[in-house]
Protein backbone atom coordinates (compact mmCIF):
# COMPACT_ATOMS: atom_id res chain seq x y z
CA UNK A 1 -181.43 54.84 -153.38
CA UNK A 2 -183.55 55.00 -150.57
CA UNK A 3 -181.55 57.39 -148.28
CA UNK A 4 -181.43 59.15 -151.56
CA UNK A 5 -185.06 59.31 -151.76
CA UNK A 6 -185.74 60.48 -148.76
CA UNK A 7 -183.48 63.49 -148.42
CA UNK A 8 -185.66 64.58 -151.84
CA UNK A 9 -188.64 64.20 -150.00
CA UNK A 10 -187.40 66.28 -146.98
CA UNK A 11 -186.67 68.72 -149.54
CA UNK A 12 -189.97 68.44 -151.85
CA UNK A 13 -191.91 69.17 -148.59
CA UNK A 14 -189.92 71.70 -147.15
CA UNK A 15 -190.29 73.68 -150.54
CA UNK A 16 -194.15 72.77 -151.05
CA UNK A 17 -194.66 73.88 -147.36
CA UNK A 18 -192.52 77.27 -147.13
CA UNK A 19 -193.08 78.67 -150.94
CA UNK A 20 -196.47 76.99 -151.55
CA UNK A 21 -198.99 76.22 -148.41
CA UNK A 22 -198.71 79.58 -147.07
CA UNK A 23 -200.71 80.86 -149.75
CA UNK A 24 -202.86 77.64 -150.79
CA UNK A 25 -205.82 78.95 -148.80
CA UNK A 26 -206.17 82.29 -150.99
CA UNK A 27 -205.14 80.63 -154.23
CA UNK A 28 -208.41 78.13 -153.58
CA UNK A 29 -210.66 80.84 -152.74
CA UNK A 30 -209.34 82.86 -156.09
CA UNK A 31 -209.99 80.01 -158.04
CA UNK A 32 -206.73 79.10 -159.49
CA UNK A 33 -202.76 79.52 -158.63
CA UNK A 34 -200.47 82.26 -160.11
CA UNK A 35 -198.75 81.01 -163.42
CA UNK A 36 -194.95 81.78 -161.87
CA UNK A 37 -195.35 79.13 -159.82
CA UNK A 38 -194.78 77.10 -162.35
CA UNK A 39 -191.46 78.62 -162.94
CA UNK A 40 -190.39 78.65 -159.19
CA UNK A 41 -191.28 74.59 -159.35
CA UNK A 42 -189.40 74.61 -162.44
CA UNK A 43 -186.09 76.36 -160.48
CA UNK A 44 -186.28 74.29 -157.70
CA UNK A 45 -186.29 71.41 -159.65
CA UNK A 46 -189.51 69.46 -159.62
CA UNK A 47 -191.32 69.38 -162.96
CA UNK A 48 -190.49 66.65 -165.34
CA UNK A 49 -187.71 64.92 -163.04
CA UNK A 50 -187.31 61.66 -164.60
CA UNK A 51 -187.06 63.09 -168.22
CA UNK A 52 -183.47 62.41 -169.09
CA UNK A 53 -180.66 64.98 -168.66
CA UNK A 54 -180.05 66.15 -172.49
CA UNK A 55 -183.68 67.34 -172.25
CA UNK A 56 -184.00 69.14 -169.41
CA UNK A 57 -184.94 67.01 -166.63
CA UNK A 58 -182.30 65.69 -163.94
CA UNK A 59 -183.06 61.97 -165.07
CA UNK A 60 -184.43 60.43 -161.97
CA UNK A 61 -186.00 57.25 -161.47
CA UNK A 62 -189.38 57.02 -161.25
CA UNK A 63 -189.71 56.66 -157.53
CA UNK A 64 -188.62 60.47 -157.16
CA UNK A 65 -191.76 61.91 -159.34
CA UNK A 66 -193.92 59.70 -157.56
CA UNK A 67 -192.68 61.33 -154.04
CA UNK A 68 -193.61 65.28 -155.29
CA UNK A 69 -197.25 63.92 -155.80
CA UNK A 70 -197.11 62.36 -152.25
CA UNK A 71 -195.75 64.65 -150.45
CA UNK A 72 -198.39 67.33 -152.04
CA UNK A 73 -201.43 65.34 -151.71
CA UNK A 74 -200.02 64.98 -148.48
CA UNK A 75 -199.78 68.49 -147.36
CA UNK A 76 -203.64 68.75 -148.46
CA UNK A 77 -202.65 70.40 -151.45
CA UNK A 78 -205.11 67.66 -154.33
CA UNK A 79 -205.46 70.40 -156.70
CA UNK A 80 -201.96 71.11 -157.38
CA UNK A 81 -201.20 67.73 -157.37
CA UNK A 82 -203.53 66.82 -159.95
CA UNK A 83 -202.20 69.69 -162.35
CA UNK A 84 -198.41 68.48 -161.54
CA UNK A 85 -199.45 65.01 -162.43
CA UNK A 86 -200.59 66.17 -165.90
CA UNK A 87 -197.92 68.07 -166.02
CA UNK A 88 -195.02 65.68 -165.04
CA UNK A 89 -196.35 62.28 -165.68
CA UNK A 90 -198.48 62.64 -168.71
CA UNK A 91 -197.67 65.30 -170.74
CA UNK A 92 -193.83 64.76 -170.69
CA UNK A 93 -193.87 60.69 -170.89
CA UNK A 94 -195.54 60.98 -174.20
CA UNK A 95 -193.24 63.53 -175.78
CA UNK A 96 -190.34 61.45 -174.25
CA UNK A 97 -191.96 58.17 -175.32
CA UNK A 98 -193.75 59.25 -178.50
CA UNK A 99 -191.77 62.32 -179.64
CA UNK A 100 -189.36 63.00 -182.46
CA UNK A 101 -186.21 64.26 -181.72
CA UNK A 102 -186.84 67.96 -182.70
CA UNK A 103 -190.24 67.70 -180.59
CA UNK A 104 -188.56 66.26 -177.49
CA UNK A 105 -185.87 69.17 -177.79
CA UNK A 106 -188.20 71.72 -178.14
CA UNK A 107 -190.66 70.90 -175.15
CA UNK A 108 -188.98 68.82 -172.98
CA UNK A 109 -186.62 71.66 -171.75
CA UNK A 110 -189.63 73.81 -171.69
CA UNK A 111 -191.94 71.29 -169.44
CA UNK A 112 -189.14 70.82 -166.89
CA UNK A 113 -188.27 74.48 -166.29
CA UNK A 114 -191.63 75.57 -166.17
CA UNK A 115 -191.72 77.89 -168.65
CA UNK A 116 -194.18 75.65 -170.92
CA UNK A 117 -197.04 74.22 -168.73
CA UNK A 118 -198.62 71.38 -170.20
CA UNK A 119 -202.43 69.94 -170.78
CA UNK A 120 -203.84 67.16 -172.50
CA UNK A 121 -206.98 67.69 -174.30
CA UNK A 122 -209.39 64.40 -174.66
CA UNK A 123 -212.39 64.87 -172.93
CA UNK A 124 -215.39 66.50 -174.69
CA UNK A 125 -218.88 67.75 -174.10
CA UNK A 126 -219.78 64.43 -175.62
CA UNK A 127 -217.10 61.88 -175.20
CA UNK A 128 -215.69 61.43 -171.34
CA UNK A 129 -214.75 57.65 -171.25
CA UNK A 130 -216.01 56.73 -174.78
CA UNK A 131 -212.54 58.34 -176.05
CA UNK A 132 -214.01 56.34 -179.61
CA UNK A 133 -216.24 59.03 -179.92
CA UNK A 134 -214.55 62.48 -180.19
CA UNK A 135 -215.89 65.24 -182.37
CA UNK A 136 -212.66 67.56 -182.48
CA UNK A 137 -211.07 67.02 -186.24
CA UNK A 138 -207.99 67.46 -188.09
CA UNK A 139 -207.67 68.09 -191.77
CA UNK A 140 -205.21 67.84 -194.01
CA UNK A 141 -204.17 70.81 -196.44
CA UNK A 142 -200.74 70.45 -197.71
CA UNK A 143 -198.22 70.56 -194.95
CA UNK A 144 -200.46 71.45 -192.05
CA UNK A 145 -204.00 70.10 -190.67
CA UNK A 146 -206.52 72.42 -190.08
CA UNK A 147 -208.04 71.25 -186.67
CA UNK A 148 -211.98 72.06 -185.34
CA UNK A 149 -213.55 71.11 -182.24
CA UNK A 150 -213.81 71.65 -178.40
CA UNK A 151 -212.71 70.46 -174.98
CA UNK A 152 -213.80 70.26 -171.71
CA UNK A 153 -212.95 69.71 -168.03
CA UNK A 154 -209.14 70.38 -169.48
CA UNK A 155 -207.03 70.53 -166.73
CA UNK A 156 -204.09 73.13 -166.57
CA UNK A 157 -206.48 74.50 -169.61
CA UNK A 158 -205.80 78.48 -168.58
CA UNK A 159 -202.35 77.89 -167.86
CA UNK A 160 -201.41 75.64 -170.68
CA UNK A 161 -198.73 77.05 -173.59
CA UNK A 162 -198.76 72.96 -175.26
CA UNK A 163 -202.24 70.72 -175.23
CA UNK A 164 -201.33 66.91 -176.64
CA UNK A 165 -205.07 66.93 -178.29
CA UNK A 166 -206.71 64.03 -179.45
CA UNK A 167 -208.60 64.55 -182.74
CA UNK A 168 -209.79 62.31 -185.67
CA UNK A 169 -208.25 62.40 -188.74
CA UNK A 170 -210.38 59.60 -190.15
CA UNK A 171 -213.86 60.04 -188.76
CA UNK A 172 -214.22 56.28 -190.89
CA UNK A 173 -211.61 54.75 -189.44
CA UNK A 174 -213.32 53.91 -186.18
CA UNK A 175 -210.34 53.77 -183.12
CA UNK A 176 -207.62 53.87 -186.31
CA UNK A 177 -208.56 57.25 -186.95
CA UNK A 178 -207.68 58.79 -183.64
CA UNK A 179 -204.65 60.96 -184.10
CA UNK A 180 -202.62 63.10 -180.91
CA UNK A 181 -200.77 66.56 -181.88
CA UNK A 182 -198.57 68.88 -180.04
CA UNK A 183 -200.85 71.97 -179.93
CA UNK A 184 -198.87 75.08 -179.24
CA UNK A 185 -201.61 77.61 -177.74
CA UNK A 186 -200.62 80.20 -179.00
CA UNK A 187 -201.11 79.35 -182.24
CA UNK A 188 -204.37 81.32 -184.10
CA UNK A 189 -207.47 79.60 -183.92
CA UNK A 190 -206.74 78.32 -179.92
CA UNK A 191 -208.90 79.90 -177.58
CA UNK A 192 -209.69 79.19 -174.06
CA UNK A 193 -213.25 79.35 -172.44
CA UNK A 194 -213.97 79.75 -169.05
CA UNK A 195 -212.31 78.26 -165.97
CA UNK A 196 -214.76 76.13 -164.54
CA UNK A 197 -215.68 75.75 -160.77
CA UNK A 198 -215.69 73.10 -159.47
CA UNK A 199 -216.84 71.74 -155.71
CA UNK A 200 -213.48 70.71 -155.09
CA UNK A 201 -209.69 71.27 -155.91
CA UNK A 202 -210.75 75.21 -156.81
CA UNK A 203 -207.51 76.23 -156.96
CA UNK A 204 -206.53 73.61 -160.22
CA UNK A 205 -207.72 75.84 -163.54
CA UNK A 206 -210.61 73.59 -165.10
CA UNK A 207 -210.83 74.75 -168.85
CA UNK A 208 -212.73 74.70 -171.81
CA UNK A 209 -210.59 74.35 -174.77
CA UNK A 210 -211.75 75.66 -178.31
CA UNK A 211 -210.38 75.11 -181.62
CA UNK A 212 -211.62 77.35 -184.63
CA UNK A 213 -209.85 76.61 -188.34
CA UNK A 214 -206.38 76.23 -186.25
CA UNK A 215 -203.45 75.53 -188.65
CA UNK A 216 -200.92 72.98 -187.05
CA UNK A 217 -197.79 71.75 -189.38
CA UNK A 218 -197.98 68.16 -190.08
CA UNK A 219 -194.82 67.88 -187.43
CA UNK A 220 -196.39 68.57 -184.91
CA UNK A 221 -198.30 64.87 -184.62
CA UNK A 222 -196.94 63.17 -182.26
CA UNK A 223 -196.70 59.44 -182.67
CA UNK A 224 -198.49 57.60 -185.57
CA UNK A 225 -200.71 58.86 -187.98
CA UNK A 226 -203.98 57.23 -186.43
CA UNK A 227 -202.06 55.70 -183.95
CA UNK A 228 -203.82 58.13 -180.98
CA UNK A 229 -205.94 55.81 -179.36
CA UNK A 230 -203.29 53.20 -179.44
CA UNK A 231 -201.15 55.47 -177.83
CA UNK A 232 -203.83 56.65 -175.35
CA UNK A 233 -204.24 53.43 -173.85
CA UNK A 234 -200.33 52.41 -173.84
CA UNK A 235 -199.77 56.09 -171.47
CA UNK A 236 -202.88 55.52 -169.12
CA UNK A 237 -200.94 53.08 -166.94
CA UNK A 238 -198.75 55.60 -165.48
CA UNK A 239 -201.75 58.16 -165.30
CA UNK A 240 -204.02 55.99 -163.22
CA UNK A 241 -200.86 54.60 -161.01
CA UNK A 242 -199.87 58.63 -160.88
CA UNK A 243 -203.75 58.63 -159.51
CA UNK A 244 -202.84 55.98 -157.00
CA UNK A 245 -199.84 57.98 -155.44
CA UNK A 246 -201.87 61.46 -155.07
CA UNK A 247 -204.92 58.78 -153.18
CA UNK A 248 -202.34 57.30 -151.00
CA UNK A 249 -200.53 61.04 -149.99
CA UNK A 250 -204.14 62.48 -149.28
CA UNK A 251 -205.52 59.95 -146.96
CA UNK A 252 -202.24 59.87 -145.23
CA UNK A 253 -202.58 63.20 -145.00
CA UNK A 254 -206.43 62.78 -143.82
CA UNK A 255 -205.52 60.76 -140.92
CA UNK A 256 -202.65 62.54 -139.54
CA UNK A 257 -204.72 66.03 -139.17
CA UNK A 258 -207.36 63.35 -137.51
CA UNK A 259 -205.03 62.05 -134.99
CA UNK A 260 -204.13 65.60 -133.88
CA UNK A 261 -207.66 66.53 -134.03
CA UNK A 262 -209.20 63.79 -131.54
CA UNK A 263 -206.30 63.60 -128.99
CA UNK A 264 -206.85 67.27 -128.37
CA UNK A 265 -210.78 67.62 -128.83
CA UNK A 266 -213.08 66.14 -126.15
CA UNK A 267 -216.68 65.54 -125.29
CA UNK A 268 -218.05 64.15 -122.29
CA UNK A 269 -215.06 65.43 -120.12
CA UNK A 270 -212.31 63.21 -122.61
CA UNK A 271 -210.65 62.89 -126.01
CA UNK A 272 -213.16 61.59 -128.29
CA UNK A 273 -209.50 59.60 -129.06
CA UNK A 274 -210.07 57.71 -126.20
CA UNK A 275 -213.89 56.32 -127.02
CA UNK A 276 -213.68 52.68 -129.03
CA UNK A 277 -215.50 54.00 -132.39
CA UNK A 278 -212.74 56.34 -133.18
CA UNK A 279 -210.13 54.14 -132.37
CA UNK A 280 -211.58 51.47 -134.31
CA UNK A 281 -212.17 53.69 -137.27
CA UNK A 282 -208.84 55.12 -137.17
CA UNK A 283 -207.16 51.54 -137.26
CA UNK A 284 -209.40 50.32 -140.03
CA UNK A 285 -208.33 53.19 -142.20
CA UNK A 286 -204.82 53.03 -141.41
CA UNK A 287 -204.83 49.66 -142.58
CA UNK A 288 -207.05 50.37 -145.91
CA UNK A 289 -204.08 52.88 -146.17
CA UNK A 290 -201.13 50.61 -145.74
CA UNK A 291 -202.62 47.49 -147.57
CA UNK A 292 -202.84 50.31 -150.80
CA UNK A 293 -199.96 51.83 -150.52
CA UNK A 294 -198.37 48.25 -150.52
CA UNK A 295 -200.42 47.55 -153.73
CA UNK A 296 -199.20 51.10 -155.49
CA UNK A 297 -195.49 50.59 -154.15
CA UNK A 298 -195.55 47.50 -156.16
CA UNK A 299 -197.13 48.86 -159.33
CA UNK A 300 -194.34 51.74 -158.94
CA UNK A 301 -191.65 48.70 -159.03
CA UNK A 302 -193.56 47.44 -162.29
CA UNK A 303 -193.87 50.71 -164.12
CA UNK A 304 -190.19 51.12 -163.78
CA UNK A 305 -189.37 47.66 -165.04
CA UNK A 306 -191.71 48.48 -167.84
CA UNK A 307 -194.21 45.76 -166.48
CA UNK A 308 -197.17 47.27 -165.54
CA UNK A 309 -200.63 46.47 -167.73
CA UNK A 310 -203.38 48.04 -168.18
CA UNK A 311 -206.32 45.98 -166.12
CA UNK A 312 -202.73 46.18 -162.91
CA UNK A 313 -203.25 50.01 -163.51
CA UNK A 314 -207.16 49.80 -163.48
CA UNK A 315 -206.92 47.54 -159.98
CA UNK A 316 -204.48 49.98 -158.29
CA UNK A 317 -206.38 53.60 -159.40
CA UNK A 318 -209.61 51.72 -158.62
CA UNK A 319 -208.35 50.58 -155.15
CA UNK A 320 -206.78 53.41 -154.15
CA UNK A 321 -208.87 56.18 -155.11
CA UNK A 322 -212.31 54.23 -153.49
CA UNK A 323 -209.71 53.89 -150.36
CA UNK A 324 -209.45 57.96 -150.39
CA UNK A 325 -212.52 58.67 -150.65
CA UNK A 326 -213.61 56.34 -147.52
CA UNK A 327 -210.68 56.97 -145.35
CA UNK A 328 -211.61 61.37 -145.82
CA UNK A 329 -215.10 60.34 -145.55
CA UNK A 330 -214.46 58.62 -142.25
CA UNK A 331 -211.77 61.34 -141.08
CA UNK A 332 -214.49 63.82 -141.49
CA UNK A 333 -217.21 61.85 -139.49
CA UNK A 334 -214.37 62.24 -136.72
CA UNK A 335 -214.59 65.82 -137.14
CA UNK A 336 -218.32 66.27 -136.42
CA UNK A 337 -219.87 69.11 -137.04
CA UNK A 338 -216.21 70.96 -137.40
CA UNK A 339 -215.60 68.59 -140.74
CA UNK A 340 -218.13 69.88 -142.51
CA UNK A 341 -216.80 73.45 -142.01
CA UNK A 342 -215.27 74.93 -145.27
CA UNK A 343 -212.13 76.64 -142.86
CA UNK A 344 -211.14 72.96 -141.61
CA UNK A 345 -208.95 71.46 -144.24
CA UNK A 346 -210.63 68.17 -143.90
CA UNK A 347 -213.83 69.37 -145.27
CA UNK A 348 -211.77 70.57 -148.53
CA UNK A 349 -209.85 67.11 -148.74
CA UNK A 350 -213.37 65.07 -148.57
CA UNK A 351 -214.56 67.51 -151.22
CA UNK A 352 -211.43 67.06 -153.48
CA UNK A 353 -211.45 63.38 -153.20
CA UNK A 354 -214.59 63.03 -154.85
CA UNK A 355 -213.07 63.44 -158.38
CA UNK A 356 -210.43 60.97 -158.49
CA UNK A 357 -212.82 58.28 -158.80
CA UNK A 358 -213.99 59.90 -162.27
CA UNK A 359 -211.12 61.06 -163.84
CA UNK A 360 -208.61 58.71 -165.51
CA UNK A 361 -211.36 56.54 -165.89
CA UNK A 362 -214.17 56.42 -163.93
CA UNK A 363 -214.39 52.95 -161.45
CA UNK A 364 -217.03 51.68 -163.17
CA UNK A 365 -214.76 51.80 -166.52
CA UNK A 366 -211.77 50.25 -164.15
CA UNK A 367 -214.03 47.42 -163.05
CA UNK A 368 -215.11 46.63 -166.68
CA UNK A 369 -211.54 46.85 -167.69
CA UNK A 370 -210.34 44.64 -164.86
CA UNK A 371 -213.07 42.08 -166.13
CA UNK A 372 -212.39 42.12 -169.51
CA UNK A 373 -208.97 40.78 -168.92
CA UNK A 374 -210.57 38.04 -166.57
CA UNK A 375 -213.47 37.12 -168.84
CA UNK A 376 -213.53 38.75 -172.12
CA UNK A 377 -215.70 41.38 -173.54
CA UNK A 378 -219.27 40.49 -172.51
């Protein structure tokens, strides 16, 4: 497989970097990327690509997904690869893991040609990590639930034709009363607020996500009845490993625009490559890079085998996104004065680092998560 998986990666990048990266620059400075791109992903291929044939996808392992995050985090490109990761590897594994038939044949197909794009909606103005307390509701009435409430910080939110939305349907019922739903948005009732800026990854649409008397049919929850938060917590795995692969791309990416950088700028008549600090520096991030990448390699190996646990997930996004945020720190400090410079694409990698230690579960949740499986609950 692995000649295999590198011809797809040749090809990934050579599509990400002819159809994509000559426009990146305008698309950030717009505030969000055009809605065919989805499509043209869709045509060449790379949404959705280990969802299974009959629905769409072309049934690849899970190595192949994980190299169109690289290779895009790579090419400096964090906010699109955030909004594929939703996309690819958590909106469709929980229709292809949770769905019923008729809901896997209706949006599967959909996801992977890019004619759907796809959200999830759990966040709110007053529940981030504390997923226990969401406002947003769902009612019963006959065959349908009438569902009330509000998101935030939704990403793909102005794109998005299906939001999986976590709502209660038993406000009593404590975590038992979480339910998820397939939320068509262009149902009556949906609304979208504005996209929100951000200080980093502006061209990703940011959303606020509104809900007013929308009527869902009961077939359109996915999973069990009050199963949600159960099912939240058996997906985050492969979002916070998904988080580990974009980390790894973007400081690879970091230090490669570094090397070029130092051998060819100078100060006191030679390449600052050539003074012991930046050395030094370099080699202590390329080794924070390859000891992580080792670590998220070998949580990829577990996911596919169906083996990777929750506090493995927390330990690899927590490792790997602290690692991306020191290793574009330090790249920029190599920079000088040029890295802090909006038009040098380090300065917008530093700045779209910063998130990926909050979403997905902030590192202070992944520490307490990594200790409760050590120690207990305190």
């Amino acid at each position: 497989m692995d000649n295999e998986l590198e011809l797809f990666r040749d090809n990934v990048r050579r599509f990400f970097t002819d159809e994509v990266l000559p426009d990146y620059e305008r698309w950030e400075r717009e505030g969000i990327m055009p809605r065919d791109l989805w499509n043209r992903m869709g045509e060449a291929g790379l949404l959705c690509v280990d969802v299974a044939e009959e629905h769409g996808g072309i049934g690849a392992e899970f190595p192949f997904s994980c190299v169109i995050l690289e290779e895009t985090a790579r090419l400096g490109m964090m906010s699109l690869a955030t909004n594929l990761a939703v996309h690819s590897d958590i909106v469709a594994p929980y229709i292809s893991h949770l769905g019923t038939d008729e809901q896997k044949a209706y949006w599967l197909p959909r996801l992977a040609s890019g004619e759907a794009v796809g959200a999830i909606g759990m966040t709110e103005p007053g529940a981030g990590s504390d997923l226990q307390a969401i406002k947003t509701n769902a009612v019963a009435d006959g065959d349908d639930y009438i569902i009330n409430g509000q998101k935030t910080f939704i990403t793909n939110g102005q794109h998005a034709d299906l939001v999986i939305l976590a709502v209660k349907t038993d406000p009593k019922a404590g975590a038992r009363g979480t339910t998820l739903f397939l939320i068509d948005t262009h149902l009556d009732g949906f609304s979208r607020g504005r996209n929100l800026e951000k200080i980093g990854q502006h061209a990703g649409d940011t959303s606020e996500l509104y809900f007013s008397d929308l009527r869902t049919p009961a077939s359109s929850v996915l999973g069990r009845l009050g199963g949600g938060f159960g099912h939240l917590m058996d997906e985050l795995p492969r979002e916070r490993l998904a988080l580990g692969v974009t980390a790894v791309g973007a400081a690879q990416g970091c230090i490669e625009q570094t090397i070029d950088y130092v051998q060819n700028r100078k100060a006191f008549g030679q390449a600052i490559g050539s003074f012991q600090n930046t050395r030094f520096e370099l080699a202590r991030m390329k080794t924070d890079l390859e000891v992580n990448r080792a670590f998220v390699n070998h949580c990829a190996s577990l996911y596919a085998q169906g083996q990777l646990d929750v506090p493995t997930a927390a330990m690899v996004k927590l490792a790997s996104t602290e690692m991306q945020c020191n290793v574009a720190d330090g790249c920029l400090q190599l920079f000088g004065g040029y890295g802090y410079m909006s038009e040098y694409p380090i300065a917008r990698a530093f700045a779209d680092a910063r998130v990926q230690r909050i979403y997905g579960g902030t590192s202070e949740i992944m520490k307490e998560v990594i200790a409760r499986s050590m120690l207990g609950r305190a």
